[in-house]
C-alpha atoms as a PDB file:
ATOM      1  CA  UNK A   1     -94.013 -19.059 235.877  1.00  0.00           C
ATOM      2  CA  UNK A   2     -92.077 -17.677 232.642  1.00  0.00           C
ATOM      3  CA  UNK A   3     -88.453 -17.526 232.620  1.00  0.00           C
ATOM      4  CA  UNK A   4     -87.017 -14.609 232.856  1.00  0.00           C
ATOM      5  CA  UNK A   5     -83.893 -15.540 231.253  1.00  0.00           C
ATOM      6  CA  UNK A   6     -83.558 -14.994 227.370  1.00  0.00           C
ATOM      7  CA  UNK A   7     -85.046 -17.972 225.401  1.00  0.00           C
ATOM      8  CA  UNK A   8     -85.671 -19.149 222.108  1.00  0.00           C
ATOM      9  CA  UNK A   9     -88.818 -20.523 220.864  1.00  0.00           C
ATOM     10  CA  UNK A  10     -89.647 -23.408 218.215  1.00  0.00           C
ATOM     11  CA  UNK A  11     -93.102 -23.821 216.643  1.00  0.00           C
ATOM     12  CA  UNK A  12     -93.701 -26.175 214.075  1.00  0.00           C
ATOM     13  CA  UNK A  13     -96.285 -28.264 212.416  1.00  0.00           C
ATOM     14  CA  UNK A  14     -95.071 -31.753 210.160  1.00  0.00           C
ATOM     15  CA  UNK A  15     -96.648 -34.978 208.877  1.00  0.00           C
ATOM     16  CA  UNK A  16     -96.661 -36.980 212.263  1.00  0.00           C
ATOM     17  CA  UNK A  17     -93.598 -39.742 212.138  1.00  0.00           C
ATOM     18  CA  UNK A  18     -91.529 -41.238 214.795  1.00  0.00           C
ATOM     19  CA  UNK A  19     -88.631 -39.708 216.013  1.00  0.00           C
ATOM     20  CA  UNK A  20     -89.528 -35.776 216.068  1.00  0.00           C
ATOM     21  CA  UNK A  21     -89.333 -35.192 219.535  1.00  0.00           C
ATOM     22  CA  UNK A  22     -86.321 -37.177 220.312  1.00  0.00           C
ATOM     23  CA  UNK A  23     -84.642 -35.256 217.186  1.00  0.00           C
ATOM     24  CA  UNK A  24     -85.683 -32.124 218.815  1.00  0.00           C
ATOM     25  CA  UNK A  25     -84.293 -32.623 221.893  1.00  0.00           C
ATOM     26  CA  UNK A  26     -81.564 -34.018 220.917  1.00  0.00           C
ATOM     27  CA  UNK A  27     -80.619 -30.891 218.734  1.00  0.00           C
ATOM     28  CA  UNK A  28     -80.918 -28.789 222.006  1.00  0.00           C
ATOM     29  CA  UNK A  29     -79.444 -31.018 224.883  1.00  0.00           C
ATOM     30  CA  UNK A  30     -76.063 -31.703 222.605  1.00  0.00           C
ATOM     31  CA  UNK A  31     -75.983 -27.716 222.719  1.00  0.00           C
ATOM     32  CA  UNK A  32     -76.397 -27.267 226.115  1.00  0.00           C
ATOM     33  CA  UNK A  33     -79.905 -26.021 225.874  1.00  0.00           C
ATOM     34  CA  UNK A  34     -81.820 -26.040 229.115  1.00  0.00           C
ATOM     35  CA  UNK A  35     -86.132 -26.991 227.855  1.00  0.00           C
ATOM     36  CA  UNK A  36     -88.669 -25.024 230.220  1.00  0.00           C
ATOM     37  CA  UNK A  37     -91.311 -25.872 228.355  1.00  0.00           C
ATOM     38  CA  UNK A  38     -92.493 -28.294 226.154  1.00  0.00           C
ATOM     39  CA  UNK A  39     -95.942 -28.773 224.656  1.00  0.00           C
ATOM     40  CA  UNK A  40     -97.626 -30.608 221.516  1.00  0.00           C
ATOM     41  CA  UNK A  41    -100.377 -31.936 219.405  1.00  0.00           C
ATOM     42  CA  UNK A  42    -101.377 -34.513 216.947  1.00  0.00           C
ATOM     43  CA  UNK A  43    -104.217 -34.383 214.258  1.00  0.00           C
ATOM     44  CA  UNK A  44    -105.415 -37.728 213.547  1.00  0.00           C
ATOM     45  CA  UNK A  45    -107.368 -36.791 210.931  1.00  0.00           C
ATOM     46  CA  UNK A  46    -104.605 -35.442 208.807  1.00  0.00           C
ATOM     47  CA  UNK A  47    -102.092 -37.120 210.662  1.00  0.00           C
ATOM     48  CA  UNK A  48     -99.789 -33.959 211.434  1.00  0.00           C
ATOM     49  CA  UNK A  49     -97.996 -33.168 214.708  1.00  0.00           C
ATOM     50  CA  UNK A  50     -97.675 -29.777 216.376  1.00  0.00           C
ATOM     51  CA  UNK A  51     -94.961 -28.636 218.537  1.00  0.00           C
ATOM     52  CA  UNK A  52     -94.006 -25.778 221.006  1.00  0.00           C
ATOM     53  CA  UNK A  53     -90.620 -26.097 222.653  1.00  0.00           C
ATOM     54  CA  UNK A  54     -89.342 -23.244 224.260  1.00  0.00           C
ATOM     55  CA  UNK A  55     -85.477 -23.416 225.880  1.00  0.00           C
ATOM     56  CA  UNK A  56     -83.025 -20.832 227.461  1.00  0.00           C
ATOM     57  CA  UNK A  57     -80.199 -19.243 225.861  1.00  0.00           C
ATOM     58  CA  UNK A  58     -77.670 -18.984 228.507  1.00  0.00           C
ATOM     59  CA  UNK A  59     -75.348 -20.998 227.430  1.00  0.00           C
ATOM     60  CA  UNK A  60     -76.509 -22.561 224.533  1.00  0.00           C
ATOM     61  CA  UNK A  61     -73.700 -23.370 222.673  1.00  0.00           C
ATOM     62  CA  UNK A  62     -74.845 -22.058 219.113  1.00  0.00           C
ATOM     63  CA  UNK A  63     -75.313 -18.260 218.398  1.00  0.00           C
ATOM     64  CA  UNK A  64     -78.703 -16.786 218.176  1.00  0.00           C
ATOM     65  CA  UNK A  65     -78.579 -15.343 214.411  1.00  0.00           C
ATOM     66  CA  UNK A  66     -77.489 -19.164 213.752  1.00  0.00           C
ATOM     67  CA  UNK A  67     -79.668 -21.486 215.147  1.00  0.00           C
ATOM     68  CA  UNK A  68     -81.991 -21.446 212.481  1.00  0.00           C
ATOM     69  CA  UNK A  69     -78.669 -22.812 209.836  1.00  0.00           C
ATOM     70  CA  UNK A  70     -78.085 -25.321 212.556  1.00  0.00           C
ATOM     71  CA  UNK A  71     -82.227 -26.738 212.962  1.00  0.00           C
ATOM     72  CA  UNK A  72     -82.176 -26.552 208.982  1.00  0.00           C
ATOM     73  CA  UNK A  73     -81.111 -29.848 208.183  1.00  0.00           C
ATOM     74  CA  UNK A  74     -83.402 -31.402 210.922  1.00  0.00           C
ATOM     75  CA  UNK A  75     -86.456 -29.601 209.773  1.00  0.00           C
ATOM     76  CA  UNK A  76     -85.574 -30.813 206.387  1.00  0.00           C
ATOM     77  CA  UNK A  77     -85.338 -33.748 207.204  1.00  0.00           C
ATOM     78  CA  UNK A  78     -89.131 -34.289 208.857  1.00  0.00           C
ATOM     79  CA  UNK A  79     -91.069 -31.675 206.388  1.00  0.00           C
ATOM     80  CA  UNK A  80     -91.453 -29.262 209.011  1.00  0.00           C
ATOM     81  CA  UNK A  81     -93.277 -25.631 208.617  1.00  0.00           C
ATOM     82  CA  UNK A  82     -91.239 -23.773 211.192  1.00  0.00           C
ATOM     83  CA  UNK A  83     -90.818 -20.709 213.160  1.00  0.00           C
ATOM     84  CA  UNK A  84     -88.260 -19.599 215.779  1.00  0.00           C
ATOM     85  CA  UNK A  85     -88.675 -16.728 218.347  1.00  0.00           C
ATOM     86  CA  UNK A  86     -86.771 -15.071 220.705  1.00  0.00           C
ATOM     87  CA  UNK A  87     -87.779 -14.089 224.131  1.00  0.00           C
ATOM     88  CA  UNK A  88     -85.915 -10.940 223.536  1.00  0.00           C
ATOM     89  CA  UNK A  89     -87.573  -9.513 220.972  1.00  0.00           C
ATOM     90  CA  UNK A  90     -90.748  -7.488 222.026  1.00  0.00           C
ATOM     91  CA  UNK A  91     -93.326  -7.525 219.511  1.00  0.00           C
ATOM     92  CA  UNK A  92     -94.816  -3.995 218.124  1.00  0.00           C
ATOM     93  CA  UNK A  93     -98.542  -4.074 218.238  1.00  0.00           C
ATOM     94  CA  UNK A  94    -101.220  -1.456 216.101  1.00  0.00           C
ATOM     95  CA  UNK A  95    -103.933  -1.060 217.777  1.00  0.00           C
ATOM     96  CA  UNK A  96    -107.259  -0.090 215.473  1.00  0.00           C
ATOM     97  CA  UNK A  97    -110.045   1.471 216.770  1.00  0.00           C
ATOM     98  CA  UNK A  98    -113.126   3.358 215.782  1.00  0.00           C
ATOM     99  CA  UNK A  99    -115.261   4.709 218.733  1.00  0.00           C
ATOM    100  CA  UNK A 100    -116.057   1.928 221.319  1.00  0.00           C
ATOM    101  CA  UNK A 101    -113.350   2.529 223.868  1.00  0.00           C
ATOM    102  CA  UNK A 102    -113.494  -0.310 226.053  1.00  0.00           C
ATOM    103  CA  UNK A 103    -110.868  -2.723 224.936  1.00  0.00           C
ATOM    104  CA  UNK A 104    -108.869  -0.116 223.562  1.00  0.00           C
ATOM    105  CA  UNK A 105    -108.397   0.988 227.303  1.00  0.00           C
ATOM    106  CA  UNK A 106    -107.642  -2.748 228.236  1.00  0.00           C
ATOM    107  CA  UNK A 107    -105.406  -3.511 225.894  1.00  0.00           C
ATOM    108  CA  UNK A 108    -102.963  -0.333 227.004  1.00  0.00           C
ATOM    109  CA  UNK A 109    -103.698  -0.678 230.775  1.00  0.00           C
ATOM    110  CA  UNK A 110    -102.331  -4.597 230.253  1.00  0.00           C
ATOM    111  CA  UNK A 111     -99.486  -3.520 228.330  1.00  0.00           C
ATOM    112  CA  UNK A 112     -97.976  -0.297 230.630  1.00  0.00           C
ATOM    113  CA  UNK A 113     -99.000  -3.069 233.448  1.00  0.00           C
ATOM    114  CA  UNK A 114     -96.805  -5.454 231.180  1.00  0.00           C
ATOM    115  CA  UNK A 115     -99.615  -8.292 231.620  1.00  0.00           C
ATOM    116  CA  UNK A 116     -99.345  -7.892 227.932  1.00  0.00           C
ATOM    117  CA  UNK A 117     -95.569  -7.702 226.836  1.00  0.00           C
ATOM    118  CA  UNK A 118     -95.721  -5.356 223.811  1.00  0.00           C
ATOM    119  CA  UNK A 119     -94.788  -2.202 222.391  1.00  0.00           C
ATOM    120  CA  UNK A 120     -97.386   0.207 220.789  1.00  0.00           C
ATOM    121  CA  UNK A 121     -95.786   2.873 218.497  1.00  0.00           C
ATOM    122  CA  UNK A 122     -99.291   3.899 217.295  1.00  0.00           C
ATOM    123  CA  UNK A 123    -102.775   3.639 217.705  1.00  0.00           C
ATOM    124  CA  UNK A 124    -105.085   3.979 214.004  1.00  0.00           C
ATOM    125  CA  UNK A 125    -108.814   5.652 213.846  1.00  0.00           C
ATOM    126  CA  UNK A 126    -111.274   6.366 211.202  1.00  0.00           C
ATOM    127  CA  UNK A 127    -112.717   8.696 213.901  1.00  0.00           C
ATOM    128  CA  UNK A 128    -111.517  11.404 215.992  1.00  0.00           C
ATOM    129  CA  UNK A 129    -113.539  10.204 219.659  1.00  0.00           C
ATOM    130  CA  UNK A 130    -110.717   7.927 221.531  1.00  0.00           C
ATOM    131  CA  UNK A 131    -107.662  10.595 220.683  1.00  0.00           C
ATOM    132  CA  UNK A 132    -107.842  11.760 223.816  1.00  0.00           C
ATOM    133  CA  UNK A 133    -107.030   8.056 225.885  1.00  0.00           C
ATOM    134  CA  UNK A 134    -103.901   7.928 223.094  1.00  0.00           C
ATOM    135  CA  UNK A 135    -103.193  10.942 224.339  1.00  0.00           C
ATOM    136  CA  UNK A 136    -103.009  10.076 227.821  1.00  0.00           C
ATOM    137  CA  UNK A 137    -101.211   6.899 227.234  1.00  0.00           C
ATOM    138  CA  UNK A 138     -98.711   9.040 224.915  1.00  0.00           C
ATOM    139  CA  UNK A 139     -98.775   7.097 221.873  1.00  0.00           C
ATOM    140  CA  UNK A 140     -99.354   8.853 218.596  1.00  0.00           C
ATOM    141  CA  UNK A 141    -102.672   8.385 217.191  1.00  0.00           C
ATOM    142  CA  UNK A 142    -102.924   8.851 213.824  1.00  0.00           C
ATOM    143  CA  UNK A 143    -106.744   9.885 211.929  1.00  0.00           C
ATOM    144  CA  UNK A 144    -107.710   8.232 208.822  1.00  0.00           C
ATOM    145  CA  UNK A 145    -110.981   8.815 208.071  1.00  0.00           C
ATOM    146  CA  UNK A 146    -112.513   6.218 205.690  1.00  0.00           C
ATOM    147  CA  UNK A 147    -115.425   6.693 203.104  1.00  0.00           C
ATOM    148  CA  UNK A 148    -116.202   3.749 200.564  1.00  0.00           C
ATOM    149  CA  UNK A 149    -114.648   6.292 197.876  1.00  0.00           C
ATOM    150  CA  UNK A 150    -110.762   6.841 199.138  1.00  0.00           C
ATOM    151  CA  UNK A 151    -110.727   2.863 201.283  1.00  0.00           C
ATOM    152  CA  UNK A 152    -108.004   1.101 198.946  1.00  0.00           C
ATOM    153  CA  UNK A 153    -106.096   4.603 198.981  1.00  0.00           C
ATOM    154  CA  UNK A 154    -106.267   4.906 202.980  1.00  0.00           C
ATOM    155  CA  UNK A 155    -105.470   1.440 203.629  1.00  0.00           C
ATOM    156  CA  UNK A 156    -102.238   1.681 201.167  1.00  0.00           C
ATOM    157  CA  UNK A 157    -101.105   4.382 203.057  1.00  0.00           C
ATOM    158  CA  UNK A 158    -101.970   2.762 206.175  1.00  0.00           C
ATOM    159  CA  UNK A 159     -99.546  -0.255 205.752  1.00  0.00           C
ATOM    160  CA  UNK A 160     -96.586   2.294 204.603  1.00  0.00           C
ATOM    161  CA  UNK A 161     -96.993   3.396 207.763  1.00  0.00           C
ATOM    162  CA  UNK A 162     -97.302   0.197 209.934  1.00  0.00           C
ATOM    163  CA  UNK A 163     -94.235  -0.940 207.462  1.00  0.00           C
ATOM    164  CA  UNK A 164     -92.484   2.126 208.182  1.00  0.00           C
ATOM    165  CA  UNK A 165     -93.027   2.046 212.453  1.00  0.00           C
ATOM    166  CA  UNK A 166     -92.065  -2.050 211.810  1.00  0.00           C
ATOM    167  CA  UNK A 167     -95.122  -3.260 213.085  1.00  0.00           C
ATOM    168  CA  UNK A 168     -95.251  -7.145 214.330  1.00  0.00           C
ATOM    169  CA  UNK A 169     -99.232  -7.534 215.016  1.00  0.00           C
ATOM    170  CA  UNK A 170    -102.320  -5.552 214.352  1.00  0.00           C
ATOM    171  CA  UNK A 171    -105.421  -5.645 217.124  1.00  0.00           C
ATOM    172  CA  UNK A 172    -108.633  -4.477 215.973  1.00  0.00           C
ATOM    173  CA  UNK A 173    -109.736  -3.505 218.926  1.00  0.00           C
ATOM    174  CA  UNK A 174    -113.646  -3.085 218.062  1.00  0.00           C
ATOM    175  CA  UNK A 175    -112.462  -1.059 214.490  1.00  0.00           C
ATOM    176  CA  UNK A 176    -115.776  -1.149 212.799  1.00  0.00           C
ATOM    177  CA  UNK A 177    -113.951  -1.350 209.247  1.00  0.00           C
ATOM    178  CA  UNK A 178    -113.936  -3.995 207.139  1.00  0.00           C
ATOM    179  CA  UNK A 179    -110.330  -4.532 205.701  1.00  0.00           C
ATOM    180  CA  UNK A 180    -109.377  -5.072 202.622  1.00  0.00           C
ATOM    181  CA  UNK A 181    -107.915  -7.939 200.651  1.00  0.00           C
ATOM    182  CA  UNK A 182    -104.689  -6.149 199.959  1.00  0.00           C
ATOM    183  CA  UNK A 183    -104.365  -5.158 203.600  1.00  0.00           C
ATOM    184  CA  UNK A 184    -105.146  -8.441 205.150  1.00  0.00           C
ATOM    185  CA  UNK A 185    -102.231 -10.199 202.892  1.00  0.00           C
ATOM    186  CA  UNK A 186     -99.806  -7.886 203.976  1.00  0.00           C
ATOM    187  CA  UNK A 187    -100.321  -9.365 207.640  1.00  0.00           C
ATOM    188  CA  UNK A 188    -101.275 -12.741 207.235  1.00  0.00           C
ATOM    189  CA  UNK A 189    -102.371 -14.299 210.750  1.00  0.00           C
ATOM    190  CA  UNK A 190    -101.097 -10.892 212.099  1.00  0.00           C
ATOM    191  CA  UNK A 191    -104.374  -9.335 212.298  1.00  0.00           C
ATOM    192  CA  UNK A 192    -106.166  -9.992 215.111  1.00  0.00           C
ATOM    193  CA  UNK A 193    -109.964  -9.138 215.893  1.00  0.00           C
ATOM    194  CA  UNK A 194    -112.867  -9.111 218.491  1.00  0.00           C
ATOM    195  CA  UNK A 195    -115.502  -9.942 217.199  1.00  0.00           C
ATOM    196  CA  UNK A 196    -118.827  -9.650 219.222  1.00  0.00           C
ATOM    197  CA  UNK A 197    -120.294 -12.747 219.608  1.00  0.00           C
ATOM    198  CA  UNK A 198    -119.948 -16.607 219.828  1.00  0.00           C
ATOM    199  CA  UNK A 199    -119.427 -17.418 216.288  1.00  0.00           C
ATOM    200  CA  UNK A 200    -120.676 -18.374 213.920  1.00  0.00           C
ATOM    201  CA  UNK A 201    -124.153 -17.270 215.920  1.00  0.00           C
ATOM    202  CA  UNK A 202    -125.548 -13.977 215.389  1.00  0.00           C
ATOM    203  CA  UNK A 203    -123.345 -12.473 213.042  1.00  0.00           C
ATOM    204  CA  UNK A 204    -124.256  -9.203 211.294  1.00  0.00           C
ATOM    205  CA  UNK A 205    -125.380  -6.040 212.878  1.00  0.00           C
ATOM    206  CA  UNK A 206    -126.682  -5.306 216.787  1.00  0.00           C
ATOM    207  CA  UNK A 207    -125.848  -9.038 217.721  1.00  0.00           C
ATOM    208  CA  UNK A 208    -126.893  -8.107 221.553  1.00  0.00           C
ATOM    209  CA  UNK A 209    -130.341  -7.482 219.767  1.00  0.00           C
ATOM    210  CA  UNK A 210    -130.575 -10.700 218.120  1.00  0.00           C
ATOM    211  CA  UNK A 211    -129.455 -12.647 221.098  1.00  0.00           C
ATOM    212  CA  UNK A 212    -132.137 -10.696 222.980  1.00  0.00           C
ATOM    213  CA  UNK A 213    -134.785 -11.437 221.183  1.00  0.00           C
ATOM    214  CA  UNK A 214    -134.131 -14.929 221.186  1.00  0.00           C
ATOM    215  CA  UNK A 215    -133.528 -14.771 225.400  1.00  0.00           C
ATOM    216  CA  UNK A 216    -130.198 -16.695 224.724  1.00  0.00           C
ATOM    217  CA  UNK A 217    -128.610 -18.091 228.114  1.00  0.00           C
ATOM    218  CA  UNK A 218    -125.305 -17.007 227.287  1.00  0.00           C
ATOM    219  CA  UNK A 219    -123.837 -14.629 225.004  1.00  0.00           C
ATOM    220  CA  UNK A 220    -120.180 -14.572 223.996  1.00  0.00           C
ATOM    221  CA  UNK A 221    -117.177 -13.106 222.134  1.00  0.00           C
ATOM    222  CA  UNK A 222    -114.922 -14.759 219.422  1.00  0.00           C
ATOM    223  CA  UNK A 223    -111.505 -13.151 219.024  1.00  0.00           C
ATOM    224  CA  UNK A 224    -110.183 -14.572 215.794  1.00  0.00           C
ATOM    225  CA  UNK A 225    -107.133 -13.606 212.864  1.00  0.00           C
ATOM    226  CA  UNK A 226    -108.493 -11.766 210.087  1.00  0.00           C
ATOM    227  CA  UNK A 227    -108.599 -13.164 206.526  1.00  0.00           C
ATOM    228  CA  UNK A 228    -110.790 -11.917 203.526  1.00  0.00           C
ATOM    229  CA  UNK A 229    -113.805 -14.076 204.457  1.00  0.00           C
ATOM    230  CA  UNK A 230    -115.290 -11.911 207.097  1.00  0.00           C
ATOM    231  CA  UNK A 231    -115.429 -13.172 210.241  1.00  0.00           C
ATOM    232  CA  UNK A 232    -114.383 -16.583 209.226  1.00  0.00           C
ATOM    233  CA  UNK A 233    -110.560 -16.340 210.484  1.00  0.00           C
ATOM    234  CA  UNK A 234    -109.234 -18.952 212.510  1.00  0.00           C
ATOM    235  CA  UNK A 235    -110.590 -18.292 216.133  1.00  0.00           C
ATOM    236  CA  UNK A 236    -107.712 -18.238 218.879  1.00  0.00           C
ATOM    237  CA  UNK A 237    -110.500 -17.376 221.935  1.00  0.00           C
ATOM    238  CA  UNK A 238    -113.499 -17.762 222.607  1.00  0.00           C
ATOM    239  CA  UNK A 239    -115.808 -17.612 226.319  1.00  0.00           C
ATOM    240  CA  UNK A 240    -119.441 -17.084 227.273  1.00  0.00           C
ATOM    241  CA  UNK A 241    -120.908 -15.989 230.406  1.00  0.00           C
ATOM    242  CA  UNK A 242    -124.759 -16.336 231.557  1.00  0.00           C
ATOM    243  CA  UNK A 243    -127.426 -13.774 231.021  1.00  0.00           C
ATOM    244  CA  UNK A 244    -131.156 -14.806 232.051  1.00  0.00           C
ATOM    245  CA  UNK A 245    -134.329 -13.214 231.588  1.00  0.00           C
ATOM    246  CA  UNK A 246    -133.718 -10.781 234.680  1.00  0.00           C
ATOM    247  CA  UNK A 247    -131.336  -9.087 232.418  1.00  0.00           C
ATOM    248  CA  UNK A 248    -132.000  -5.923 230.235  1.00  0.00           C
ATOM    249  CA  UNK A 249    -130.494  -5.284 226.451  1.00  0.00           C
ATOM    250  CA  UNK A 250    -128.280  -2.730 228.780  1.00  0.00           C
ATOM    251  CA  UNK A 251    -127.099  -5.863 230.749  1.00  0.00           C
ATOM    252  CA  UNK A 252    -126.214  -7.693 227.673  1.00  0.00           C
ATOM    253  CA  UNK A 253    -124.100  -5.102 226.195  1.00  0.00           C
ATOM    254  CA  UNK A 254    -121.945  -4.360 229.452  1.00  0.00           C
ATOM    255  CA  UNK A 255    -121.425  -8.070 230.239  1.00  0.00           C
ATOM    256  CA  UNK A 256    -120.603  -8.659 226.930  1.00  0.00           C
ATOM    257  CA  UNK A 257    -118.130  -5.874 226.960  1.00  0.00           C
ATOM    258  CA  UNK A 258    -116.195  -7.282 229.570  1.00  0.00           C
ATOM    259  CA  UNK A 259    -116.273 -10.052 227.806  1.00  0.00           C
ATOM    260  CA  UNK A 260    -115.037  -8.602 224.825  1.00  0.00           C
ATOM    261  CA  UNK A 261    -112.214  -7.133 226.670  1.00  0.00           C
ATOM    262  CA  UNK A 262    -110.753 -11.000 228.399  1.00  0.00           C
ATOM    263  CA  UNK A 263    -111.203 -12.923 225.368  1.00  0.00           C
ATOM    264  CA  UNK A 264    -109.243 -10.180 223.013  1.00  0.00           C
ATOM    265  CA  UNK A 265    -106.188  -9.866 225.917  1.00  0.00           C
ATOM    266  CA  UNK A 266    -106.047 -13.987 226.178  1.00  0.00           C
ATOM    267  CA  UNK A 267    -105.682 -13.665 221.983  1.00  0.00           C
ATOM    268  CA  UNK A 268    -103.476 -11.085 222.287  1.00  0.00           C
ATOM    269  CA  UNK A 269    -100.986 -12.772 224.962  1.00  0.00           C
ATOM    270  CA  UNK A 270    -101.339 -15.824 223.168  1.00  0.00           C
ATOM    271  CA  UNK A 271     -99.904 -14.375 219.908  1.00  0.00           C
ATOM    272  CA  UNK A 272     -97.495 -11.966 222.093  1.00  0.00           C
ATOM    273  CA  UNK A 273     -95.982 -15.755 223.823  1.00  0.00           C
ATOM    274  CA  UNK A 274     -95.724 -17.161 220.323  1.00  0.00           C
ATOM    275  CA  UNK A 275     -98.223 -19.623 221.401  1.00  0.00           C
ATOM    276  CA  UNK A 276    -100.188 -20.174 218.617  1.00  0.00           C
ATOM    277  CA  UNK A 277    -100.328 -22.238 215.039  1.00  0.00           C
ATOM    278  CA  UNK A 278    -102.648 -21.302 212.146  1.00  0.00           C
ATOM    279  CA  UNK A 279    -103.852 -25.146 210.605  1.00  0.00           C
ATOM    280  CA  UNK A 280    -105.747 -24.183 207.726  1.00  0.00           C
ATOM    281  CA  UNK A 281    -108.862 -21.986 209.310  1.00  0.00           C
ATOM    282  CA  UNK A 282    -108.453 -23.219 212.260  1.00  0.00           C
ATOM    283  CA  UNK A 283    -105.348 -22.756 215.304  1.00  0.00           C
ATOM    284  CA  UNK A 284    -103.730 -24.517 217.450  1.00  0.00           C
ATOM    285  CA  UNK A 285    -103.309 -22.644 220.631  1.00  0.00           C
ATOM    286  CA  UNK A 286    -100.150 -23.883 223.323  1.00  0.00           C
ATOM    287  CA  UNK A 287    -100.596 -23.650 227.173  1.00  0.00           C
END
């Protein structure tokens, strides 16, 4: 069960070494820091250790806007590539969309429910169709149509407005838009997408078709960050579910829209709970 007190949040990755956790925990029991959860990892192969530690704030003994001055020194000290989070702060999630509605209608239903704990200032289109569920939901939905010709001038003007609304995270919730290179560095491993099927099979165009054809026994979705390779982000979730040969190319599609829609919420609450570590293309993903 999550706290519902304010806490703070420590991910990090290091070269592996004795004396990290104790360190750690150290730091936050001499400041009166209560843990509530503690998780990590170590990579053999490169020999590097992952951490999630996650403690409450009431009455910690150092002052939010200085607990990073205060870790300094011990992340220093072990190499460490480090973030800290607060509780507190809700993250501001884009949402992308083109004109498959399905997860787009997940992903708001699990935020006004608060299964996802976001805020969504905006939702982006290069089509008019799914307006109306904005709409509904209130948010501003804002039209940018996209043609090979004008795509490095819409995308510009995209990001001054994601910048400008202080966007946190960007879900492509089945946008069918490939982004740019100057678009994807402004968010690094802040862009995340559905992609789907169980990659790396079946990639390309109609990928229920394909899996079809070849009567597969399961068909999946991949929900990954986006970097300039297509489709070749580091995956955060993945799950399959069973088709047979009872089922029709109809069948395929809805089951693997539903699927669609769990595997992108898991990625999204993953990233929302500060859960997750990008390790070169690949993540490490805390319980």
């Amino acid at each position: 069960m999550k706290s519902q007190k304010a806490t703070a949040i420590l991910l990090l990755s290091c070269p592996d070494q004795k004396g990290i956790v104790a360190e750690i925990s150290s730091f936050i029991y001499k400041h009166n820091g209560n843990i509530i959860h503690s998780d990590q990892h170590t990579d053999f192969e490169t020999r590097t250790y992952f951490m999630r530690i996650e403690w409450e704030l009431e009455g910690f003994q150092i002052k939010d806007e200085q607990i990073e001055e205060a870790f300094s020194p011990i992340a220093k000290k072990f190499n460490m590539n480090w973030e800290l989070h607060f509780s507190k702060n809700i993250k501001r999630m884009a949402i992308f969309v083109s004109k498959l509605d399905h997860c787009l209608y997940d992903v708001l239903l699990k935020t006004k429910s608060k299964e996802l704990n976001a805020e969504i200032p905006l939702v982006i289109s290069n089509h008019m169709d799914l307006k109306p569920i904005a709409d509904y939901f209130n948010i501003p939905f804002h039209h940018f149509p996209v043609i090979p010709e004008n795509k490095e001038e819409v995308e510009k003007k995209e990001i001054e407005l994601l910048k400008s609304r202080n966007i946190d995270l960007i879900v492509l919730a089945r946008y069918m838009q490939i982004l740019g290179p100057s678009f994807v560095k402004a968010y690094p491993n802040k862009i995340i997408n559905i992609h789907h099927s169980f990659l790396p099979a079946f990639i390309g165009a109609k990928p229920y078709q394909q899996a079809y054809n070849r009567g597969v026994k399961v068909i999946g979705a991949t929900s990954h960050y986006v970097t300039e390779e297509l489709d070749n982000g580091p995956i955060i979730e993945q799950d399959v579910i069973r088709v047979s040969h009872r089922d029709s190319l109809e069948d395929f599609i809805q089951k693997g829209k539903e699927l669609e829609k769990i595997v992108l919420s898991r990625a999204i609450k993953y990233h929302l709970e500060d859960k997750t570590l990008v390790f070169g293309n690949k993540t490490v993903v805390f319980d």
